[in-house]
Protein backbone atom coordinates (compact mmCIF):
# COMPACT_ATOMS: atom_id res chain seq x y z
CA UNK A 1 97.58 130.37 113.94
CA UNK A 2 94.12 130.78 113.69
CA UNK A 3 91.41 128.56 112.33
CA UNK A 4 90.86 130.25 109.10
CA UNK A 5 94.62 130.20 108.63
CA UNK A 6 94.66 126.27 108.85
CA UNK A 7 91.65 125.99 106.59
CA UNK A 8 93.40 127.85 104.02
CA UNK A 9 97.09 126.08 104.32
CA UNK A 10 94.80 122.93 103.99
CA UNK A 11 92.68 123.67 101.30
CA UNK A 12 96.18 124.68 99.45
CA UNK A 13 97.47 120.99 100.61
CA UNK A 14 94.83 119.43 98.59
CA UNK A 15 95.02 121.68 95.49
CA UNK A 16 98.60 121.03 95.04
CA UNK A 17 97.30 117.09 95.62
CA UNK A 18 94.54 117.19 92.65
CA UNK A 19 96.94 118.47 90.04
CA UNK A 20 94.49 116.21 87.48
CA UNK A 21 91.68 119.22 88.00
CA UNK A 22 93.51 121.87 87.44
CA UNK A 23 94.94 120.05 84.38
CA UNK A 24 91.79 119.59 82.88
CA UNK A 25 90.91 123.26 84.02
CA UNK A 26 93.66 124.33 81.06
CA UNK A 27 92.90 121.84 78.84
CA UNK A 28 89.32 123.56 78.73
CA UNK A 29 90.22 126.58 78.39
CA UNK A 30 92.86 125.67 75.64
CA UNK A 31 90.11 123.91 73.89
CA UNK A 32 87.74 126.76 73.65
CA UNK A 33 90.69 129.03 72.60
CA UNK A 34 91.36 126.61 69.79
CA UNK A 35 87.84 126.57 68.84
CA UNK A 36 86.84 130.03 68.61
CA UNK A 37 90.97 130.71 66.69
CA UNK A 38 89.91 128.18 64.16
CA UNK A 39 86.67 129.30 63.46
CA UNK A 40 88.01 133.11 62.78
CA UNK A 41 90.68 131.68 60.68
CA UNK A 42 87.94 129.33 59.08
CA UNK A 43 85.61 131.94 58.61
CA UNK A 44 88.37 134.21 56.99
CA UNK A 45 89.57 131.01 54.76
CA UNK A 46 85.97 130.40 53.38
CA UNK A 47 85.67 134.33 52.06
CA UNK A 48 89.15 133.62 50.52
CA UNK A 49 88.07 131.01 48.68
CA UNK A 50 89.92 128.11 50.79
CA UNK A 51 86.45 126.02 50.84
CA UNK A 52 88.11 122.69 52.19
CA UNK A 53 90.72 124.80 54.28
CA UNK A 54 87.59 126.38 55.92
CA UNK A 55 85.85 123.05 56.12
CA UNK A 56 88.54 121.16 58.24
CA UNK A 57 89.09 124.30 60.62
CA UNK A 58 85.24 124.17 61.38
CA UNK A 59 85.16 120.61 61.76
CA UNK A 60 88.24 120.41 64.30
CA UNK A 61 86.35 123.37 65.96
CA UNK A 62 83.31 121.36 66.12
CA UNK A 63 84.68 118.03 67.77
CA UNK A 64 87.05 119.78 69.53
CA UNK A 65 83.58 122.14 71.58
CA UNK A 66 82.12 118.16 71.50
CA UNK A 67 85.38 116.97 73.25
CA UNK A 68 84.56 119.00 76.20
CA UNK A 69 80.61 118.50 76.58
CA UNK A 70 80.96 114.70 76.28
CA UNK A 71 84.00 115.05 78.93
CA UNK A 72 81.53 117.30 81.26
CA UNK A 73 79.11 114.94 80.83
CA UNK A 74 81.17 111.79 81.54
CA UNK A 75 84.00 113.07 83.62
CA UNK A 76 86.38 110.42 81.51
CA UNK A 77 89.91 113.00 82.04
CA UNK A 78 92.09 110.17 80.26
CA UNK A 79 89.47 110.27 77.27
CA UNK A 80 89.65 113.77 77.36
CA UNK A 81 93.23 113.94 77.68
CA UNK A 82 93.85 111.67 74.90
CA UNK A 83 91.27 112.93 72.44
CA UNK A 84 92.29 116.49 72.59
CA UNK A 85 95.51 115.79 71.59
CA UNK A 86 95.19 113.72 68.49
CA UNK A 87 93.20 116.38 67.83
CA UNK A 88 95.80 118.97 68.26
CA UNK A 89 98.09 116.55 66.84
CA UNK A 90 95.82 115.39 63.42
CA UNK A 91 95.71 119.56 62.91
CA UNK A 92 98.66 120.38 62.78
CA UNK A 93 99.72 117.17 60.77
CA UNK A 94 96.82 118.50 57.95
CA UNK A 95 98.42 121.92 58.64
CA UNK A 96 101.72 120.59 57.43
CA UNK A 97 100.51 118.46 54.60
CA UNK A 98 97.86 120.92 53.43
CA UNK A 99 100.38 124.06 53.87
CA UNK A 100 97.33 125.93 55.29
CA UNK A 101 97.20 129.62 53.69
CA UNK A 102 100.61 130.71 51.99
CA UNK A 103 102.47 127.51 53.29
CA UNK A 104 102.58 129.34 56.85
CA UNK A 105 100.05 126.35 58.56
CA UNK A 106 103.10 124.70 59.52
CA UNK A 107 103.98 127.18 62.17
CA UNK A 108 101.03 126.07 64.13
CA UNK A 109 102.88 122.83 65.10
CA UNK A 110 105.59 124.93 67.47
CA UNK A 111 102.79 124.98 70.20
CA UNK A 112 102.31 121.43 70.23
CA UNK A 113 105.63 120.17 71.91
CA UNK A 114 104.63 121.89 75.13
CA UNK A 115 101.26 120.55 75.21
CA UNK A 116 101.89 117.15 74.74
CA UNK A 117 104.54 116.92 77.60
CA UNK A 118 101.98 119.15 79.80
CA UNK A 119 99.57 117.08 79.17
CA UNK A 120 100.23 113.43 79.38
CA UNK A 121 103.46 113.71 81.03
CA UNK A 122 107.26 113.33 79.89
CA UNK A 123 107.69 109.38 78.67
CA UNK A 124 104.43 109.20 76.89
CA UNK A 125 105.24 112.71 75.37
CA UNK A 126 108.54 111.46 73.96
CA UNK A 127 106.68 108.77 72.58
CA UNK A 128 104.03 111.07 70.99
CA UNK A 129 106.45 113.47 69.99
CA UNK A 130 108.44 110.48 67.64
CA UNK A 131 105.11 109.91 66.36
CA UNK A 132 104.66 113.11 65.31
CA UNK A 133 107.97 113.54 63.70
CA UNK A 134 107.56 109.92 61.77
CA UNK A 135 104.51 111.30 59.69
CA UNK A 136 106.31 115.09 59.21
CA UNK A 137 109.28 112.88 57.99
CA UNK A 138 106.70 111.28 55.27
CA UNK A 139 105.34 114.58 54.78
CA UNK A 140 108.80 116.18 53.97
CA UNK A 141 110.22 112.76 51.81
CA UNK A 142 107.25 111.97 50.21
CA UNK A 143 105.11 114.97 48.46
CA UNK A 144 104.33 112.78 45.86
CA UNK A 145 101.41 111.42 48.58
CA UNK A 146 98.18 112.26 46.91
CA UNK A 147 96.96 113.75 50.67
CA UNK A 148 100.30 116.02 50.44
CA UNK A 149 99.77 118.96 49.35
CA UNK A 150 102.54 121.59 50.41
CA UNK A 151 105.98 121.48 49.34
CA UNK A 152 109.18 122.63 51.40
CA UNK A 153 112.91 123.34 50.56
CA UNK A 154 115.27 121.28 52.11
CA UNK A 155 117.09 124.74 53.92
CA UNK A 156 113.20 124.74 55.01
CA UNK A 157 112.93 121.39 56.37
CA UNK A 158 116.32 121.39 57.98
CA UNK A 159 115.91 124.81 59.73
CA UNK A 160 111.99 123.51 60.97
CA UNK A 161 113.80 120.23 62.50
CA UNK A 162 116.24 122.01 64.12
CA UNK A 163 114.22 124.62 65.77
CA UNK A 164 111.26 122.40 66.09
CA UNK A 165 113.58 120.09 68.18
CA UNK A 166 115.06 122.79 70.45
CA UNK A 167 111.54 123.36 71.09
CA UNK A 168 110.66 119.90 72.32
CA UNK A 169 114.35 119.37 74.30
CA UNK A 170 113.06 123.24 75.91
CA UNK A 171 109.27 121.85 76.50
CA UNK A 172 110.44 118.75 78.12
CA UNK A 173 113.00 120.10 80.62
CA UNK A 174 110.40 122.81 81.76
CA UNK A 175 108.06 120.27 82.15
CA UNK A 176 110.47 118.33 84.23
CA UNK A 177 111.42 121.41 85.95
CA UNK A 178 108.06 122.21 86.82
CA UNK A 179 107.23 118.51 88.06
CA UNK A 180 110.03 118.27 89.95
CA UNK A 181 109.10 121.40 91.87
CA UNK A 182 105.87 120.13 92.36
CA UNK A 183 106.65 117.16 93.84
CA UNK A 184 109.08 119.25 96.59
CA UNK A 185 106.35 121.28 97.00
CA UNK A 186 103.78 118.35 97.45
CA UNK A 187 106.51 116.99 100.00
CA UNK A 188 106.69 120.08 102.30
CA UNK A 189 102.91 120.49 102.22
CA UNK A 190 102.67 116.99 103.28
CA UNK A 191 105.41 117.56 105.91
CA UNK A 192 103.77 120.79 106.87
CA UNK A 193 99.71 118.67 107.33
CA UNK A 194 101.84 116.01 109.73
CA UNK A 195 103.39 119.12 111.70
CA UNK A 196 99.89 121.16 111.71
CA UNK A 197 98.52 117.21 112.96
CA UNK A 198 100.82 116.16 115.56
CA UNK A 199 102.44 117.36 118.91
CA UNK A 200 105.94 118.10 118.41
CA UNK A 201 107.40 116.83 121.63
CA UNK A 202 105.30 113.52 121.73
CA UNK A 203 105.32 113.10 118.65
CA UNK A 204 101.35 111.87 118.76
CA UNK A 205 97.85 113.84 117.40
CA UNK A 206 97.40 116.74 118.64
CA UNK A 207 94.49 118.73 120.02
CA UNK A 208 93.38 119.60 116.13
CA UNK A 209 93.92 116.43 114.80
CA UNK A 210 92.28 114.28 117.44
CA UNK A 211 88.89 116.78 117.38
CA UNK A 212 88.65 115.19 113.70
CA UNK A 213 89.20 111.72 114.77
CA UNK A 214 86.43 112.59 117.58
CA UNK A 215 84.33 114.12 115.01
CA UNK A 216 84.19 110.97 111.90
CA UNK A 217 83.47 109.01 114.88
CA UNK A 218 80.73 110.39 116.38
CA UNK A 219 79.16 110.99 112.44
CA UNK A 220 80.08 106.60 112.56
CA UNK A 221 78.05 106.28 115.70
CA UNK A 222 75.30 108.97 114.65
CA UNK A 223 74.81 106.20 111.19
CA UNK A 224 75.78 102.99 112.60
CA UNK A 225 75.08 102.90 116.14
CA UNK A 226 78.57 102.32 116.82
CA UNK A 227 79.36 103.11 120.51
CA UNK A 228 82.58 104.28 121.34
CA UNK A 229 84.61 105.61 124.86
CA UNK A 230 87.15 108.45 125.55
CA UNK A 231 89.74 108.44 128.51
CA UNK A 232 91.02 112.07 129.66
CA UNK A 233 94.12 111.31 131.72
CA UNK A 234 96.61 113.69 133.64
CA UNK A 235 99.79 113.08 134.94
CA UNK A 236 99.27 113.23 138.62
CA UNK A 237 101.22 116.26 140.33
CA UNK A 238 103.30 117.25 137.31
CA UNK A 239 103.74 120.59 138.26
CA UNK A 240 106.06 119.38 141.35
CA UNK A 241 108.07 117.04 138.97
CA UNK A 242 108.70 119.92 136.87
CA UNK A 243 109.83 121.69 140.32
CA UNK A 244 111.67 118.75 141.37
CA UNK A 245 113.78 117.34 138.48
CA UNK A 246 113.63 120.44 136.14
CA UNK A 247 111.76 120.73 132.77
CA UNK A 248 113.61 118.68 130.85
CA UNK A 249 112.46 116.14 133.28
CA UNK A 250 109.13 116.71 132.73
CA UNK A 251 109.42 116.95 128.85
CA UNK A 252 111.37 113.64 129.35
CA UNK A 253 107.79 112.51 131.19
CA UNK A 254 105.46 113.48 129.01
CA UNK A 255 107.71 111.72 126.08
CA UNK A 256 107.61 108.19 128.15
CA UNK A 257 103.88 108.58 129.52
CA UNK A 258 102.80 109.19 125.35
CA UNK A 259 105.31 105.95 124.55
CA UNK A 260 102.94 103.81 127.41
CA UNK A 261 100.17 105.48 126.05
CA UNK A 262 100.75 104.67 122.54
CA UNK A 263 102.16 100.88 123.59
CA UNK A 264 98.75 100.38 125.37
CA UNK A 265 96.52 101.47 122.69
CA UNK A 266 95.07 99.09 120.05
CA UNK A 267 95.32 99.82 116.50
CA UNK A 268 92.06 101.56 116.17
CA UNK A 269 92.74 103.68 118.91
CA UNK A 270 93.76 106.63 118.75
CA UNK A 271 95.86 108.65 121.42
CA UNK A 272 96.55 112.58 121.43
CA UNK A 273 97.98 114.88 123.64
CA UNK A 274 94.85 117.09 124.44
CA UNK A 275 96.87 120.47 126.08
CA UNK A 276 99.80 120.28 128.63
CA UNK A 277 99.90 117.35 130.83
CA UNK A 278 96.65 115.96 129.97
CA UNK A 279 96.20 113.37 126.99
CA UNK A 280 92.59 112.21 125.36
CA UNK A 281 92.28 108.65 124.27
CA UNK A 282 89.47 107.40 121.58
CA UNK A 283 88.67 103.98 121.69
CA UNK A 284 86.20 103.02 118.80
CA UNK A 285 83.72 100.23 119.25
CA UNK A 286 84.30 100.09 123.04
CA UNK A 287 81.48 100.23 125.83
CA UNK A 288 81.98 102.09 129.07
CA UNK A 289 82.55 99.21 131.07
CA UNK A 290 85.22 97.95 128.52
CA UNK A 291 86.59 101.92 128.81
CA UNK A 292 87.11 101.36 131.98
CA UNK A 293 89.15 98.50 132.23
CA UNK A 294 91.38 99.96 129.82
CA UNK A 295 92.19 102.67 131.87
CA UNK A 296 92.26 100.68 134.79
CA UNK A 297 95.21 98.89 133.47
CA UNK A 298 96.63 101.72 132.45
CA UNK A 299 96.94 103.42 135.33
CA UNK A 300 98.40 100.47 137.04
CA UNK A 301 100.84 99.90 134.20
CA UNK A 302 102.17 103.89 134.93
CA UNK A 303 101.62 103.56 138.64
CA UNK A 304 104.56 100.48 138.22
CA UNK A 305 106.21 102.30 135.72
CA UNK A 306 109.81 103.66 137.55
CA UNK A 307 111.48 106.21 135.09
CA UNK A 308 115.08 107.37 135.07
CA UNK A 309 116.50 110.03 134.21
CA UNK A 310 120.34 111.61 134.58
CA UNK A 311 120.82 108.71 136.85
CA UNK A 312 117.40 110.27 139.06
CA UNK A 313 114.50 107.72 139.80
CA UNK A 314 111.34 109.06 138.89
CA UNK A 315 108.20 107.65 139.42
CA UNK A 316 104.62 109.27 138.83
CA UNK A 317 101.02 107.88 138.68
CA UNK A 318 97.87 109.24 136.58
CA UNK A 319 94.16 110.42 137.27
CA UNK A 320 91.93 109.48 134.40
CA UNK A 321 88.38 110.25 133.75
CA UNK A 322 85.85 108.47 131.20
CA UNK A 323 82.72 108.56 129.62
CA UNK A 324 81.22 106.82 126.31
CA UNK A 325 78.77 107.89 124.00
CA UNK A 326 75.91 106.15 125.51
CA UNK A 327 75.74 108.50 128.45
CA UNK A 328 75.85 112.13 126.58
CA UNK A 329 74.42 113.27 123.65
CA UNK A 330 76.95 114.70 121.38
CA UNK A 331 80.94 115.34 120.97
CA UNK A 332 80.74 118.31 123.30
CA UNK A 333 78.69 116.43 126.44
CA UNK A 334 81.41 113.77 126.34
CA UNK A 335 84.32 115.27 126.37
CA UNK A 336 82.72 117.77 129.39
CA UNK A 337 81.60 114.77 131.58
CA UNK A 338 84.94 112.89 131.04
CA UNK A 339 86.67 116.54 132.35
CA UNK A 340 83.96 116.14 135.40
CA UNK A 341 85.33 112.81 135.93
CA UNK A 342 88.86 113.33 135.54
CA UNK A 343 88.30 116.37 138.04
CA UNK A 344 86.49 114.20 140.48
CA UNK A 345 89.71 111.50 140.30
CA UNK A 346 91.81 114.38 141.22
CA UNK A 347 89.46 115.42 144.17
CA UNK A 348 89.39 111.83 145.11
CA UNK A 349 93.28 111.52 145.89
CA UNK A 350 94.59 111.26 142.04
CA UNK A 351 95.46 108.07 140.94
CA UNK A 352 92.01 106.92 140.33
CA UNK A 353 89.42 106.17 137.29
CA UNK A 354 86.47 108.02 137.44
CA UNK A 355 83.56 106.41 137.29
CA UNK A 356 85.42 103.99 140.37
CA UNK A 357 85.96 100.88 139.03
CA UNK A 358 84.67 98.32 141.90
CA UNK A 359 87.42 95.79 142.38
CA UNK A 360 86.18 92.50 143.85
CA UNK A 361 87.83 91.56 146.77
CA UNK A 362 90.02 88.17 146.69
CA UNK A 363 88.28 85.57 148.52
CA UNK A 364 89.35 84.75 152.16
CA UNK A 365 90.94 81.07 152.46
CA UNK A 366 88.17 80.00 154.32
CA UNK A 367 85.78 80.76 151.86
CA UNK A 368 87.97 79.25 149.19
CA UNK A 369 87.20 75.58 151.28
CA UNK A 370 84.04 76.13 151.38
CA UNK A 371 84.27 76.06 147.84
């Protein structure tokens, strides 16, 4: 896969993750929609003589276009959210007591059940949605309310109920529908980043994923001064394990030499297979003297490490080469003088950290009573 092909699965990772954007992307463009539809219909109202009619469509219009500038402004989505809806909501509710033109405003309220579920989700829709049928209830019982000005039959009312509540029952299982196959989705494109970020066999970083972890640590060190160390280690001789004990030996290496990598690693470490047989360890806040110790007890922990496998004894050492920070001058100078290094271990005789690591010698008894 190339690099432009993970940039774009990844970029479609974190779209499906920021589903409040492209909510508020809608909601927008809903918004404007409703603004310019109520100022034709106000505009057509007001040369028909429906002066108030005309009056609350341009108002809604008007706070509805302010809605959206004070949200731009502030970046408040719940605000937003909430606001456009009683405003959708408070319409349609004048739509229904006022009758609109001809008694036909009331159809304007079958678009609301799927925005509130769309909008604010399925148990705070139900709870909107009762809400909303409360006050149509008062509107239907009660037209002697001075605010009320339509009238309905009761065929009317019944027949709006019932197809007004199929609506909702529809709006809310698409909704769920739709949610539930986002959050599958979300959950394969999560499972999908951790595959695209980790080495299948070893199950640690891989090549990609550790070249980030390289690079948010060098921009660390580049603003904080933080040094920090890398080992490059090889399995010493792989090739004639492979030869030996057959692949599945050498997979079955690989798989133990990542599990006493990943045991010997602190928790701000981070170890990745780097390509093959070689693995690349980052060790934040760590000198190069400090770097080296840790490999040098590495390598004697897999040097006394005695593998078995289908009842054959395998043993194995590693070659590792290091270098911090402090001695290059960016990401790409470090990880070639740590190669150089590791190299130079396997020129050396393998089994070796590169830069040496000076071992004092144990004192001789007699130097010991002289003590």
């Amino acid at each position: 896969m190339t690099e432009d092909n993970k940039n774009q699965k990844y970029r479609a990772v974190n779209s499906l993750l920021d589903e409040d954007k492209q909510v508020i992307k809608v909601i927008k463009s809903i918004a404007y929609a409703a603004a310019a539809t109520a100022i034709a219909i106000g505009i057509k109202s007001w040369f028909s003589g429906h002066h108030l009619h005309s009056a609350a469509l341009f108002g809604f219009a008007m706070v509805m276009a302010l809605n959206v500038v004070v949200y731009d402004r502030t970046q408040n989505s719940s605000t937003f959210r909430t606001i456009f809806l009683w405003l959708v909501g408070g319409l349609c509710l004048y739509l229904i007591a006022s009758g609109g033109e001809s008694n036909t405003g009331i159809l304007w309220f079958y678009v609301f059940p799927p925005f509130v579920f769309y909008i604010i989700g399925l148990r705070r829709g139900w709870i909107m949605m009762g809400i909303m049928a409360i006050l149509i209830f008062i509107v239907f019982r009660f037209p002697e309310i001075p605010l009320i000005k339509a009238t309905y039959t009761t065929d009317f009312q019944l027949r709006f109920t019932a197809s007004v509540s199929f609506v909702t029952v529809f709006s809310f299982v698409m909704d769920y529908s739709r949610r539930q196959a986002r959050e599958e989705l979300i959950s394969m494109a999560r499972l999908y980043e951790q595959a695209a970020r980790t080495d299948e066999l070893t199950q640690l970083p891989n090549r990609r994923d550790m070249q980030q972890h390289l690079e948010k640590e060098f921009f660390r060190y580049k603003r904080h001064g933080s040094y920090f160390s890398v080992i490059l280690l090889d399995i010493d001789h792989f090739k004639i394990i492979n030869d030996t004990y057959g692949h599945d030996a050498g997979d079955f290496v690989l798989v133990e030499f990542a599990n006493l990598l990943r045991e010997s690693c602190r928790k701000v470490d981070t170890a990745a297979r780097w390509g093959g047989e070689e693995f690349l360890v980052l060790l934040p806040d760590t000198s190069m003297v400090q770097a080296l110790a840790t490999a040098e007890r590495f390598r004697k922990r897999v040097e006394a490490t005695e593998l078995t496998y289908k009842n054959q004894r395998i043993c194995f050492t590693t070659s590792c080469g290091v270098c911090s920070i402090s001695q290059t001058k960016n990401l790409g100078s470090l990880l070639k003088q740590a190669d150089i290094n590791l190299y130079q271990a396997k020129v050396k005789g393998r089994n070796l950290v590169i830069p040496l690591v000076v071992q004092k010698p144990e004192p001789s008894p007699a130097n010991r009573s002289a003590r």
